[in-house]
Each structure stands twice: as structure tokens, then as C-alpha cells.
N, C-alpha and C. Protein backbone atom coordinates (compact mmCIF):
# COMPACT_ATOMS: atom_id res chain seq x y z
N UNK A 1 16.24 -3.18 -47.07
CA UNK A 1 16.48 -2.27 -45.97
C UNK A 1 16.04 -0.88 -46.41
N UNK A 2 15.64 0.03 -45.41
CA UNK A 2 15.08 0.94 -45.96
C UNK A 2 16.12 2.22 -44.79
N UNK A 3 16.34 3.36 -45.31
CA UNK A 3 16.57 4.66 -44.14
C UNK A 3 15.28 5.32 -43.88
N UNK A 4 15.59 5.48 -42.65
CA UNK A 4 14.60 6.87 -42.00
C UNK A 4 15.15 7.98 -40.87
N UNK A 5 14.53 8.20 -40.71
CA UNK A 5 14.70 9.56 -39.62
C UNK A 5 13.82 9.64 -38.82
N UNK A 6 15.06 9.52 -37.44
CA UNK A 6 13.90 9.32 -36.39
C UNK A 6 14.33 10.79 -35.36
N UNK A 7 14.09 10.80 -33.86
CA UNK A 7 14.41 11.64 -33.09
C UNK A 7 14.72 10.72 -32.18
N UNK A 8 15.45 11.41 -31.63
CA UNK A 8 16.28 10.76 -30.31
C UNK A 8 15.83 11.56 -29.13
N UNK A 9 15.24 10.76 -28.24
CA UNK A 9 15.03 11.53 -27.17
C UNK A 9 15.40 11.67 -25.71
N UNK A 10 15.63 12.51 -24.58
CA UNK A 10 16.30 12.50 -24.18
C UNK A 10 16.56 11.55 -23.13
N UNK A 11 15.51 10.73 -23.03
CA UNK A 11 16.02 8.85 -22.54
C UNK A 11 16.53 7.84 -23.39
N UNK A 12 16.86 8.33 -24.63
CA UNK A 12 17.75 7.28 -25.47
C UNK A 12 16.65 6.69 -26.61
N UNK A 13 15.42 6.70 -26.39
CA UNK A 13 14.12 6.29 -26.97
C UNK A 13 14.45 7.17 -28.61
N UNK A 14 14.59 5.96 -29.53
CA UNK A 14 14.25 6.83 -31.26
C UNK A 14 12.63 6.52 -31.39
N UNK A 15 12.30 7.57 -32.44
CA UNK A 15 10.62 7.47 -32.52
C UNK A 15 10.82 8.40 -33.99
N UNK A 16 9.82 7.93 -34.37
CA UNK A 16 9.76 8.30 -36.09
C UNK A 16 8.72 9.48 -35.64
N UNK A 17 8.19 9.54 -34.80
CA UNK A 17 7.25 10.70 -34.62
C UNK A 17 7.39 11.96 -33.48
N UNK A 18 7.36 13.05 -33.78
CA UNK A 18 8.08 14.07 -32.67
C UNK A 18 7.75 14.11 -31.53
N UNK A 19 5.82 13.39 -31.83
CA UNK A 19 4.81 14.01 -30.53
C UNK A 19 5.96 12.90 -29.81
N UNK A 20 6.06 11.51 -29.67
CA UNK A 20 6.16 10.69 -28.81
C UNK A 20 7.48 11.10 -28.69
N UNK A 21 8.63 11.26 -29.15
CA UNK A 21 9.78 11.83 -28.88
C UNK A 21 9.69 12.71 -27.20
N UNK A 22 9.25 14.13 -27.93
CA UNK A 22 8.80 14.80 -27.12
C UNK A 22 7.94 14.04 -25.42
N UNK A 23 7.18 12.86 -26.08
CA UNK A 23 6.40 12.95 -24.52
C UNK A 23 7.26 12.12 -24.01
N UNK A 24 8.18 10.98 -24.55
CA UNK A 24 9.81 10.46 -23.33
C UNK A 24 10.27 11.76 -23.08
N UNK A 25 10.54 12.75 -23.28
CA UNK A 25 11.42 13.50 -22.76
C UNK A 25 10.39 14.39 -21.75
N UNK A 26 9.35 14.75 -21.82
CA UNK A 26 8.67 15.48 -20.74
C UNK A 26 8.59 14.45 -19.38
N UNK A 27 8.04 12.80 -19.90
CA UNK A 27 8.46 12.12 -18.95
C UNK A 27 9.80 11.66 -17.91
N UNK A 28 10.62 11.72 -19.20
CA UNK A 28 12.04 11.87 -18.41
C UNK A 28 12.37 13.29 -17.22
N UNK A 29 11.92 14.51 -17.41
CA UNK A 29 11.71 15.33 -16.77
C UNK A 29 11.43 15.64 -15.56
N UNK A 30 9.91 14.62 -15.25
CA UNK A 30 8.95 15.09 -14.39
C UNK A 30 9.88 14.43 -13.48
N UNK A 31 9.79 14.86 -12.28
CA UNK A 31 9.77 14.38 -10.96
C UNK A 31 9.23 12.96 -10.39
N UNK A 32 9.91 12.01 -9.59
CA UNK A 32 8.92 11.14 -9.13
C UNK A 32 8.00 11.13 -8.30
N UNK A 33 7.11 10.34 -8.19
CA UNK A 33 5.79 10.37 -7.20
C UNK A 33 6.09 10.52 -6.14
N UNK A 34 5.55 11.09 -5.24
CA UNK A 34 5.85 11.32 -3.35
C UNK A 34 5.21 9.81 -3.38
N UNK A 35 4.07 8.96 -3.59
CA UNK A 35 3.69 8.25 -2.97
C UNK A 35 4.03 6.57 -3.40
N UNK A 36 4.47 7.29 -4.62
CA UNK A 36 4.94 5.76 -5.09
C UNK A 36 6.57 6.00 -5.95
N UNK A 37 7.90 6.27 -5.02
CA UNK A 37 9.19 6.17 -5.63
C UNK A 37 9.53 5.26 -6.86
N UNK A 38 8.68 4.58 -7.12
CA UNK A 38 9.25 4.03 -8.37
C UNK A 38 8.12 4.67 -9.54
N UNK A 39 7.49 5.69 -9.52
CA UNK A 39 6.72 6.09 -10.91
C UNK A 39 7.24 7.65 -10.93
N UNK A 40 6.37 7.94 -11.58
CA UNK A 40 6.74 9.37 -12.10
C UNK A 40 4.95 10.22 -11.64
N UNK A 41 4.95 11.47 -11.69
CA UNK A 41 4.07 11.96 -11.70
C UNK A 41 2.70 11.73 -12.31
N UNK A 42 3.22 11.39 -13.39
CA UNK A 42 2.52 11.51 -14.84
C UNK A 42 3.13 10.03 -15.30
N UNK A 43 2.33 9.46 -16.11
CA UNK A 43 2.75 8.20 -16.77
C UNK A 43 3.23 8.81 -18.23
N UNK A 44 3.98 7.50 -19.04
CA UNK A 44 4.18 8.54 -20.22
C UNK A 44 3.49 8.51 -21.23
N UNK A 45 1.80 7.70 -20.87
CA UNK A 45 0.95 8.39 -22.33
C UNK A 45 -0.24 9.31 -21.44
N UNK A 46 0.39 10.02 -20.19
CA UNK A 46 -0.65 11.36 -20.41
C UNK A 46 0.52 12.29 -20.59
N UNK A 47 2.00 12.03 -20.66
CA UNK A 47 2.54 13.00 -21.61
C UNK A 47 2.28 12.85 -23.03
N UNK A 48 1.96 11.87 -23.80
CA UNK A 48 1.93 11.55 -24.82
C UNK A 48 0.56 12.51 -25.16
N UNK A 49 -0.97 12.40 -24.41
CA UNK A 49 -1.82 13.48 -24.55
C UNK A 49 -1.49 14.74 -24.21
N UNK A 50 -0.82 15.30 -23.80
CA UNK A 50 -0.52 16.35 -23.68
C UNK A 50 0.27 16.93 -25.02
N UNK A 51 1.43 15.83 -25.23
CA UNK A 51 2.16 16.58 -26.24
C UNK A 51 0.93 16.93 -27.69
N UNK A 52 -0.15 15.44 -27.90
CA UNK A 52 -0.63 15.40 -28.87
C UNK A 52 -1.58 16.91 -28.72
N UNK A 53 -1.98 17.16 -27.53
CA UNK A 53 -3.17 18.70 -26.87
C UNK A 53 -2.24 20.03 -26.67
N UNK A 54 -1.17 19.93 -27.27
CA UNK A 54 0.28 20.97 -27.04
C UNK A 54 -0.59 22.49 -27.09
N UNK A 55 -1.68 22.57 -28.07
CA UNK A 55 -2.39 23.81 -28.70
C UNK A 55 -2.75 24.28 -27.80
N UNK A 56 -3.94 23.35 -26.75
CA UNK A 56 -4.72 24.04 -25.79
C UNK A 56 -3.89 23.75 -24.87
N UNK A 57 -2.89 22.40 -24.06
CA UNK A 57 -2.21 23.00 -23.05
C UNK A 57 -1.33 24.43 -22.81
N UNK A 58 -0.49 24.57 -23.96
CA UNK A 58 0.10 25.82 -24.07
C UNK A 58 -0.82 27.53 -23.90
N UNK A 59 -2.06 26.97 -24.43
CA UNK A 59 -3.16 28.25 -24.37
C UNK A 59 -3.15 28.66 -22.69
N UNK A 60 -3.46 27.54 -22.03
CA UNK A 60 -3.41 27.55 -20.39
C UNK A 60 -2.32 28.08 -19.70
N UNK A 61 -1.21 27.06 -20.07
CA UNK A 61 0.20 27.81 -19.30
C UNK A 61 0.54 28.77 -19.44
N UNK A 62 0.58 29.46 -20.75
CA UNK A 62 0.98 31.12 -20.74
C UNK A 62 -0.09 31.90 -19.77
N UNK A 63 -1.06 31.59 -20.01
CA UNK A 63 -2.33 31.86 -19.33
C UNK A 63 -1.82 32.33 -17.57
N UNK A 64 -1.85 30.82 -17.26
CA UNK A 64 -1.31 30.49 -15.68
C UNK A 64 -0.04 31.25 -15.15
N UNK A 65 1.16 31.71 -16.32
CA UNK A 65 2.57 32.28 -15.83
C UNK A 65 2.06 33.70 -16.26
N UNK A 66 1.06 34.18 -16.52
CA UNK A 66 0.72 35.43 -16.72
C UNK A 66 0.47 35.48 -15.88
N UNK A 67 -0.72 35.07 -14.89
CA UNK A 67 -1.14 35.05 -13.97
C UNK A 67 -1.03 35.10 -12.23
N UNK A 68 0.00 34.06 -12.58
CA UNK A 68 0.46 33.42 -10.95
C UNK A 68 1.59 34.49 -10.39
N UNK A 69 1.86 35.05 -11.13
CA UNK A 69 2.96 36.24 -10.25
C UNK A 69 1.91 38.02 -9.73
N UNK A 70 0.96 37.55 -10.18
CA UNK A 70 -0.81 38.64 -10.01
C UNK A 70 -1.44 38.22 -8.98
N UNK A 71 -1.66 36.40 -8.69
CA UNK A 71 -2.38 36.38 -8.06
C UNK A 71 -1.79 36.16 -6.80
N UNK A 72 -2.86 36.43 -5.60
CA UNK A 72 -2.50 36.90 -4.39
C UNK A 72 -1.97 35.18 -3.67
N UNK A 73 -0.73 35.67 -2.62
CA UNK A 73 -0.11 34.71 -2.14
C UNK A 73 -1.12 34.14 -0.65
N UNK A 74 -1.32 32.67 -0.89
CA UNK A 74 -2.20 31.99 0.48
C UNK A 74 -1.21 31.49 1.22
């Protein structure tokens, strides 16, 4: 038998690795689909790319919340 250390995430999911930790819990998050009530927005391995692209998504969003209170309301 061996110990390790995992993360617990916030659907109950342990994972030895943070990214996937992290992408159950962004999935747990999201909202469900308007068009299909039983999914989610997002499936949970394009949270899983996202968490693994954290560098350049994050480059964008600060980007976008800099932004979106500047740009003009349609």
C-alpha cells in the first residue's frame, strides 16, 4: 500500500493532479445548457483545457473585465 495526496474537489472527485481537480470544480460551477437540461455549458475536458491554458485564458479575462465596464452598452 502506498500514501498520497490528492485534492478534493468540489464535486467530491479526488485527483492526484490540481489541473483536473480544478476543471471538476469549474465544471461543477458552470450553469446548465438552455438547450439541453441535462449537460452543462461546457463539458468537463474543455474545462480540463482551459485549466491546462490557465496562462493565456487568464491573459484574456483580465483583459475582457478591464474592458467590458469601457465598452459601450448595445
Amino acid at each position: 500500500m502506498r500514501r498520497v495526496e490528492v485534492y478534493k474537489s468540489d464535486d467530491g472527485n479526488l485527483e492526484e493532479k490540481l489541473d483536473r481537480a480544478k476543471a471538476h470544480d469549474l465544471h461543477k460551477a458552470l450553469p446548465k445548457c438552455s438547450a439541453n437540461p441535462n449537460a452543462k455549458v461546457l463539458d468537463w475536458i474543455a474545462c480540463l483545457y482551459i485549466m491546462e491554458n490557465a496562462e493565456i485564458v487568464m491573459q484574456h479575462l483580465s483583459e475582457f473585465l478591464e474592458l467590458k465596464d469601457t465598452a459601450p452598452k448595445r
